[in-house]
Protein backbone atom coordinates (compact mmCIF):
# COMPACT_ATOMS: atom_id res chain seq x y z
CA UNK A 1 25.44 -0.24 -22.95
CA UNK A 2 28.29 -2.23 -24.46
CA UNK A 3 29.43 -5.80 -23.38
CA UNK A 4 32.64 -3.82 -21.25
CA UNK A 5 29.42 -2.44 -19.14
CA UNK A 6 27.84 -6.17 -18.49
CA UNK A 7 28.76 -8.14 -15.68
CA UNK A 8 29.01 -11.70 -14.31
CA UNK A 9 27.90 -12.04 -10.82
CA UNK A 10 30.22 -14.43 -8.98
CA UNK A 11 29.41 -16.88 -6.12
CA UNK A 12 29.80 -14.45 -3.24
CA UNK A 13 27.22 -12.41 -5.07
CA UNK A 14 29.77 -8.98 -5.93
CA UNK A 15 30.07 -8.34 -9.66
CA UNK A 16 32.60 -8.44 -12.05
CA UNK A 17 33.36 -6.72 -15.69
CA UNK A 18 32.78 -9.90 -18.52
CA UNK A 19 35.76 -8.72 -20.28
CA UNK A 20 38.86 -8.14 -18.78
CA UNK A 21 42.07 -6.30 -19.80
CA UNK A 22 45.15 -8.53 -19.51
CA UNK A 23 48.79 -7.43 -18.87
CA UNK A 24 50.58 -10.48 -19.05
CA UNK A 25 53.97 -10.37 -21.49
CA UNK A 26 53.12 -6.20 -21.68
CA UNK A 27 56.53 -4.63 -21.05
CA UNK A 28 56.69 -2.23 -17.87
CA UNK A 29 57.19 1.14 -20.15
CA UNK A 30 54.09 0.22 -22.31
CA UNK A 31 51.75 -0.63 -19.06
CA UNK A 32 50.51 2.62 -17.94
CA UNK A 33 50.04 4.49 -21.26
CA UNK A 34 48.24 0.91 -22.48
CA UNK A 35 45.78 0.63 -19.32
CA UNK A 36 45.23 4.49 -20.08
CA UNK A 37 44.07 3.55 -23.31
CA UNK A 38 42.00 0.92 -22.63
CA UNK A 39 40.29 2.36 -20.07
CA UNK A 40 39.27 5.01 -22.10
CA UNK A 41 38.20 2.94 -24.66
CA UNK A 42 35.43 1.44 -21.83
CA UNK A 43 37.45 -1.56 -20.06
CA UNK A 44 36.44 -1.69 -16.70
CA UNK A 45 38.35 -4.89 -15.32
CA UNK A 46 42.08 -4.84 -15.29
CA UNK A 47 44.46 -8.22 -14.86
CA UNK A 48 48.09 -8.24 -13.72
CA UNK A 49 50.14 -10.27 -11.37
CA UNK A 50 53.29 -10.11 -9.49
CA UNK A 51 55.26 -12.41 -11.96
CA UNK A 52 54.18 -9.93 -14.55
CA UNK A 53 56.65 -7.14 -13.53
CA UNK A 54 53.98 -4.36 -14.29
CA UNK A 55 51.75 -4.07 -11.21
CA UNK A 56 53.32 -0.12 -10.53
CA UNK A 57 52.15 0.41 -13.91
CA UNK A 58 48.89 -0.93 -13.63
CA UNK A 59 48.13 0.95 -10.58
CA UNK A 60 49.81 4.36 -11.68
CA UNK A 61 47.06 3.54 -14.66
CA UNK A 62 44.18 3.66 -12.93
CA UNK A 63 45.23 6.22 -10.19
CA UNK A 64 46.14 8.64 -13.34
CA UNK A 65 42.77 7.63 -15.09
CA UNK A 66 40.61 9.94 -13.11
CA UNK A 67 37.40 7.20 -12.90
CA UNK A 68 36.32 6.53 -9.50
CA UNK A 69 38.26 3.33 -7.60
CA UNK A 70 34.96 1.66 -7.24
CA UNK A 71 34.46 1.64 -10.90
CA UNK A 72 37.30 -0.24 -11.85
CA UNK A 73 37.97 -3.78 -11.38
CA UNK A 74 41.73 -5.02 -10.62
CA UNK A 75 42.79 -8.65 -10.49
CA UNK A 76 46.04 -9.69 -9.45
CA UNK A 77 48.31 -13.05 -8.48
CA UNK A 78 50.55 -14.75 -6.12
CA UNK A 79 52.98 -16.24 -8.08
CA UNK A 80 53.36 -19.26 -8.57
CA UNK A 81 56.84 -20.13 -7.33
CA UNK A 82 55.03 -18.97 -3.89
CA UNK A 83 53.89 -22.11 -1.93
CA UNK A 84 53.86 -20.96 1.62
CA UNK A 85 51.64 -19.16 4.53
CA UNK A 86 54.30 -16.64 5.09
CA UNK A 87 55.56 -16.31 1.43
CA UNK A 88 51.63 -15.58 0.67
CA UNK A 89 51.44 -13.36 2.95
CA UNK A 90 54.68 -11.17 2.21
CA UNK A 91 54.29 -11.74 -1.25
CA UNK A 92 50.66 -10.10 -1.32
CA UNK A 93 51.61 -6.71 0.57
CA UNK A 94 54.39 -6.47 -2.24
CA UNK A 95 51.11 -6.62 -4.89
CA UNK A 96 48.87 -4.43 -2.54
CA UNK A 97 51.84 -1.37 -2.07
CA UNK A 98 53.07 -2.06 -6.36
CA UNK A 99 49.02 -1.08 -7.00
CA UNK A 100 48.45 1.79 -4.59
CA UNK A 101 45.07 1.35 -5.18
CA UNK A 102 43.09 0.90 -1.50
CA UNK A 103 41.90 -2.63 -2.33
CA UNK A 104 42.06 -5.60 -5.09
CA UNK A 105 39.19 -6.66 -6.48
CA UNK A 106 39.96 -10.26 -7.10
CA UNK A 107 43.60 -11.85 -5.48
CA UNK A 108 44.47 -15.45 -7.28
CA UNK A 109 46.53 -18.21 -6.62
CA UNK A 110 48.44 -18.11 -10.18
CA UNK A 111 49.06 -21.63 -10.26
CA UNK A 112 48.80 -24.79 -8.83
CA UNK A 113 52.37 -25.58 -8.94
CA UNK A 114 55.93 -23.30 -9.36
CA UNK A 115 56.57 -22.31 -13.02
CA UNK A 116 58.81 -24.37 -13.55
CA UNK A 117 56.74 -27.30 -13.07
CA UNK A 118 53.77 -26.63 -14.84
CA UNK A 119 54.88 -27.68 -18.69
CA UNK A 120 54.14 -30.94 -17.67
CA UNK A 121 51.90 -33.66 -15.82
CA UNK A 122 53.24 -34.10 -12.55
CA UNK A 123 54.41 -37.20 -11.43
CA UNK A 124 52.65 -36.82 -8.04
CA UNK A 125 49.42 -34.88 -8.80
CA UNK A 126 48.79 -33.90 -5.09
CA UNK A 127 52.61 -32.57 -3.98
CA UNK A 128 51.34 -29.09 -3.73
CA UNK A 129 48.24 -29.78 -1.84
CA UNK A 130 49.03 -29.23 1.71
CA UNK A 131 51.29 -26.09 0.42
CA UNK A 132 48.02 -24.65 -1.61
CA UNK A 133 45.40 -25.20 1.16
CA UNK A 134 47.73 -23.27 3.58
CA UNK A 135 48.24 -20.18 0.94
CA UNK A 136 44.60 -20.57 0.61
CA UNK A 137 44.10 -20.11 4.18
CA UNK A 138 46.38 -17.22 4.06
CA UNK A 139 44.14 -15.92 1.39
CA UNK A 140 40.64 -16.15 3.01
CA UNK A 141 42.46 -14.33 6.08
CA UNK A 142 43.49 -10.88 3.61
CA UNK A 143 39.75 -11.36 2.24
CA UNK A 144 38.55 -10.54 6.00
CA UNK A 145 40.63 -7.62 6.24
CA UNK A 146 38.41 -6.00 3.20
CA UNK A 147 42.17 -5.63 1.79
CA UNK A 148 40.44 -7.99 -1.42
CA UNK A 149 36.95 -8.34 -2.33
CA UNK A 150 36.99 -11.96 -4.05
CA UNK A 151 39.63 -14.39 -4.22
CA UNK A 152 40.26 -17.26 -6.76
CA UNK A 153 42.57 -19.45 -8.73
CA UNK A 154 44.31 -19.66 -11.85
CA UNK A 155 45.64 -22.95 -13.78
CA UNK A 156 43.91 -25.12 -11.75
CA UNK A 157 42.62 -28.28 -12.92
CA UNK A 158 39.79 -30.22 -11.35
CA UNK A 159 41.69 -32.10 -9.06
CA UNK A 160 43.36 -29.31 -7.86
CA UNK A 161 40.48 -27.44 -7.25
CA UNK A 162 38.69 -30.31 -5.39
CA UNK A 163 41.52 -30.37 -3.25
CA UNK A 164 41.57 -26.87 -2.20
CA UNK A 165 37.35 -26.75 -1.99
CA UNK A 166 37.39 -30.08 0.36
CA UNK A 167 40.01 -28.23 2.62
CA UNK A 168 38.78 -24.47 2.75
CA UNK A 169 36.11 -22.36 4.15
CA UNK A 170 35.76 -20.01 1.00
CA UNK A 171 34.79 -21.26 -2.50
CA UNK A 172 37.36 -19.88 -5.23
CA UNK A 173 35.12 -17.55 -7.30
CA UNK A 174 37.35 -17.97 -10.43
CA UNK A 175 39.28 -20.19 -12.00
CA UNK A 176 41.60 -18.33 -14.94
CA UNK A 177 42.74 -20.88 -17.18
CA UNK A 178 44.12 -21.17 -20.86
CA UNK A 179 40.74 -20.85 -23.02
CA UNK A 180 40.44 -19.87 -27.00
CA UNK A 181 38.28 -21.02 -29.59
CA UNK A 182 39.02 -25.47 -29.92
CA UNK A 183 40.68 -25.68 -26.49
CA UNK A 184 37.89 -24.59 -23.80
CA UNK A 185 38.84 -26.97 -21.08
CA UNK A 186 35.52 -29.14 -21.12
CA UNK A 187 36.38 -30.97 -17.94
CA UNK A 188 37.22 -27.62 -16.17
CA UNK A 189 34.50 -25.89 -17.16
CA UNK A 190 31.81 -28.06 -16.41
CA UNK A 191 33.05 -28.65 -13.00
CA UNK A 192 33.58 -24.70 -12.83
CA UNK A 193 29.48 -24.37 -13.77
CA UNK A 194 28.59 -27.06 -11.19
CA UNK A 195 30.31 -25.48 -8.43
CA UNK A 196 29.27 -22.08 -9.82
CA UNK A 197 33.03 -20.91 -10.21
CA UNK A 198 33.70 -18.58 -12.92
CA UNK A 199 36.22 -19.72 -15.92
CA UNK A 200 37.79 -16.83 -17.21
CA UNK A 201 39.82 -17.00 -20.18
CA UNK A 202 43.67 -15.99 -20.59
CA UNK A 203 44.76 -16.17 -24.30
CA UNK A 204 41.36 -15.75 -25.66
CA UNK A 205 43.36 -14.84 -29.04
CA UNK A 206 45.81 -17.65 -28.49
CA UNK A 207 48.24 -14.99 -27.80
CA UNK A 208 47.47 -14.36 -31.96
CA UNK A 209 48.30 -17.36 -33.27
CA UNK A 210 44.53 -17.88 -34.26
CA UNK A 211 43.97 -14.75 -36.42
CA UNK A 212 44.67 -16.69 -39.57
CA UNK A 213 42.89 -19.71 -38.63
CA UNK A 214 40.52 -19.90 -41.86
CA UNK A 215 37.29 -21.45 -40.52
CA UNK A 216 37.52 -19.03 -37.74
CA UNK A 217 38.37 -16.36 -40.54
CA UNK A 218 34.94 -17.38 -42.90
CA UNK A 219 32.82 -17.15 -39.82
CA UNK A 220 34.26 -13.50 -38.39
CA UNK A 221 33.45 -12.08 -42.16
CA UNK A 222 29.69 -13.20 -41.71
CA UNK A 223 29.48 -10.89 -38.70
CA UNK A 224 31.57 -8.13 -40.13
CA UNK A 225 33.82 -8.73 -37.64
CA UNK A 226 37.68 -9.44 -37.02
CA UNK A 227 38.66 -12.84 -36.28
CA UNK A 228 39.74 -10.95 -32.44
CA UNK A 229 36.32 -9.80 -31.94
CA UNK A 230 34.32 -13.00 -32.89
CA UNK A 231 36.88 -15.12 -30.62
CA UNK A 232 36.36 -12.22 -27.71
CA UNK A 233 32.68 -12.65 -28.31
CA UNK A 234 32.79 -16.55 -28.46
CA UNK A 235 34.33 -17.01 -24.85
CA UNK A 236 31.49 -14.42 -23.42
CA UNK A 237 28.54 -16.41 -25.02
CA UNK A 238 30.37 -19.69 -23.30
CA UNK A 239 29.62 -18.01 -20.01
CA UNK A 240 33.13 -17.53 -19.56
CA UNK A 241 35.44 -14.05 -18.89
CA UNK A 242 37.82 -13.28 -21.84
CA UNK A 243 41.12 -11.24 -20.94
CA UNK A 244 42.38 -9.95 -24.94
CA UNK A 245 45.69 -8.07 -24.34
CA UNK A 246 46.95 -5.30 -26.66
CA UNK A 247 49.48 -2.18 -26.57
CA UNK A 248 48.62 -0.47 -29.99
CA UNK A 249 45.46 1.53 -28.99
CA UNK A 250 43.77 0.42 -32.25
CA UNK A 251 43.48 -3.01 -31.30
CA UNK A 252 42.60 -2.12 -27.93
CA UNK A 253 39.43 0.10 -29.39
CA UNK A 254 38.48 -2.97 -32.16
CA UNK A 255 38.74 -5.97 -29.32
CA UNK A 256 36.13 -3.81 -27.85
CA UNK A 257 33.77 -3.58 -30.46
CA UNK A 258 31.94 -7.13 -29.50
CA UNK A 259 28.20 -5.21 -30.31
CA UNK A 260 26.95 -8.36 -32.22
CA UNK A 261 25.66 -12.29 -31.47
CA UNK A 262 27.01 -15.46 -32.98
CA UNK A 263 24.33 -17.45 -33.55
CA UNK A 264 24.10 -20.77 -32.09
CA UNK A 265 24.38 -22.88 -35.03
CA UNK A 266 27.60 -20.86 -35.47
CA UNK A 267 28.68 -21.37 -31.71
CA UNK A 268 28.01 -25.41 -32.70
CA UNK A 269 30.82 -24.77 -35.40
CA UNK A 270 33.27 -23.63 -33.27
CA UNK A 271 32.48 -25.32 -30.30
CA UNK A 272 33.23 -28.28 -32.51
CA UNK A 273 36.74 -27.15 -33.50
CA UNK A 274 39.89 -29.07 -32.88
CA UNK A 275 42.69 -26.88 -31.44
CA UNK A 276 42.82 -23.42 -33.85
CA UNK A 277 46.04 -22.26 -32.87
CA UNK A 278 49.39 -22.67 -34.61
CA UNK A 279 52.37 -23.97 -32.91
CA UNK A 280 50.01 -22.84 -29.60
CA UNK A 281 52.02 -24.06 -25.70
CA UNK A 282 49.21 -25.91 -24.09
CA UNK A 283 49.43 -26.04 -20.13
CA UNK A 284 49.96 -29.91 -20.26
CA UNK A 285 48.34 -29.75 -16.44
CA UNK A 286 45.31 -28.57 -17.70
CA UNK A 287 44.22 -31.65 -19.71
């Protein structure tokens, strides 16, 4: 039994792999031989999305892996440039024939506003509201067609998800957001635990620009482990799901190896860290 094998159960009571493996920024051509690899290496949960360009990929993956469909866990997302009924519902057949797969496991909204919008706080915090609540409606309609087991968000800050809860008939089971070691979202998070959504964690490595933080660094060599495993390990004693990415099988088998326990006057330590990252993008609509 290895932390890939352990799961969180979400608030519609199905289950879901703690760790995830994440696609995002993996090039097309790298995709399948990189899911391959990672699902021989244990992953059970895989995360792409439609703005990712690699959701053939993904599904050629696990279709070539040879492990049962029910034993594998795909996530995907509407984009976020997507911010009608229709649009949500065209866009997710595109996802559900890319994959090939039978079913998704988990369908998100990506984000709370187009791309282009989301470096910054918005001048009018609730323009997307009306637009959201009627994807999600869209959304809890493909959910009753057993088309996707679970559906969520990703990017959303509390507002955003009060919103969408105060206006819907289905609770989001996740929210993905930006989440490493000195920027876990407190405000997020705890209204995440209240309303018993699950955070799961994008960038759990800072997309690397951690690995040479050096209090981060002293505390990995106490555990014999890499700074990628103890920040991998960090986010899963938070409660929360991290999604590591890598192409070069090596780190994919060594962000696996997550067999040991920070202890909590360790946790305290980096709990209590300012941001860790260098030069890190911060989703400004997170704060």
């Amino acid at each position: 039994m290895t932390k890939l094998d352990e799961t969180y159960t979400l608030n519609n009571g199905l289950e879901i792999p703690k760790v995830a493996f994440g696609t995002w920024q993996m090039p097309a051509e790298k995709t399948r031989q990189s899911v391959l690899d990672a699902l021989e290496a244990g992953y059970r949960h895989i995360d792409t999305a439609l703005a990712y360009g690699n959701e053939k990929e993904v599904g050629q993956a696990v279709r070539d892996s040879g492990i049962p469909r029910d034993q594998i866990y795909v996530t995907s997302k509407l984009p976020g440039e997507t911010k009608t009924y229709e649009g949500a519902k065209k866009d997710f057949e595109t996802t559900f024939n890319n994959l090939d797969i039978d079913y998704l496991d988990l369908y998100l909204i990506h984000a709370p506003f187009p791309w282009q919008e989301m470096g910054n706080v918005p001048a009018d915090p609730a323009k997307y509201d009306k637009a959201n609540q009627e994807i999600w409606k869209a959304m809890e309609e493909i959910l009753a067609t057993g088309k996707v087991k679970s559906i969520g968000v990703s990017n959303f800050n509390v507002r955003d998800m009060k919103a969408l809860i105060d206006n819907s008939n289905v609770k989001p089971a996740v929210d993905q957001i930006q989440y490493y070691v000195g920027y876990t979202e407190p405000k997020i998070s705890a209204y995440a635990k209240e309303n018993d959504i699950l955070v799961e964690a994008y960038s759990p490595l800072a997309t690397g620009r951690m690995l040479s933080n050096p209090t981060v660094e002293r505390i990995a060599e106490k555990y014999k482990a890499s700074v990628a495993q103890l920040a991998i390990q960090f986010v899963i004693q938070n409660g929360a799901l991290p999604l590591p990415k890598a192409t070069h099988k090596e780190h994919i088998l060594d962000n696996a190896k997550l067999d040991f326990k920070i202890s909590e006057e360790d946790m305290e330590k980096l709990n209590s860290l300012s941001d860790t990252a260098v030069d890190m993008w911060h989703n400004g609509h997170q704060e």
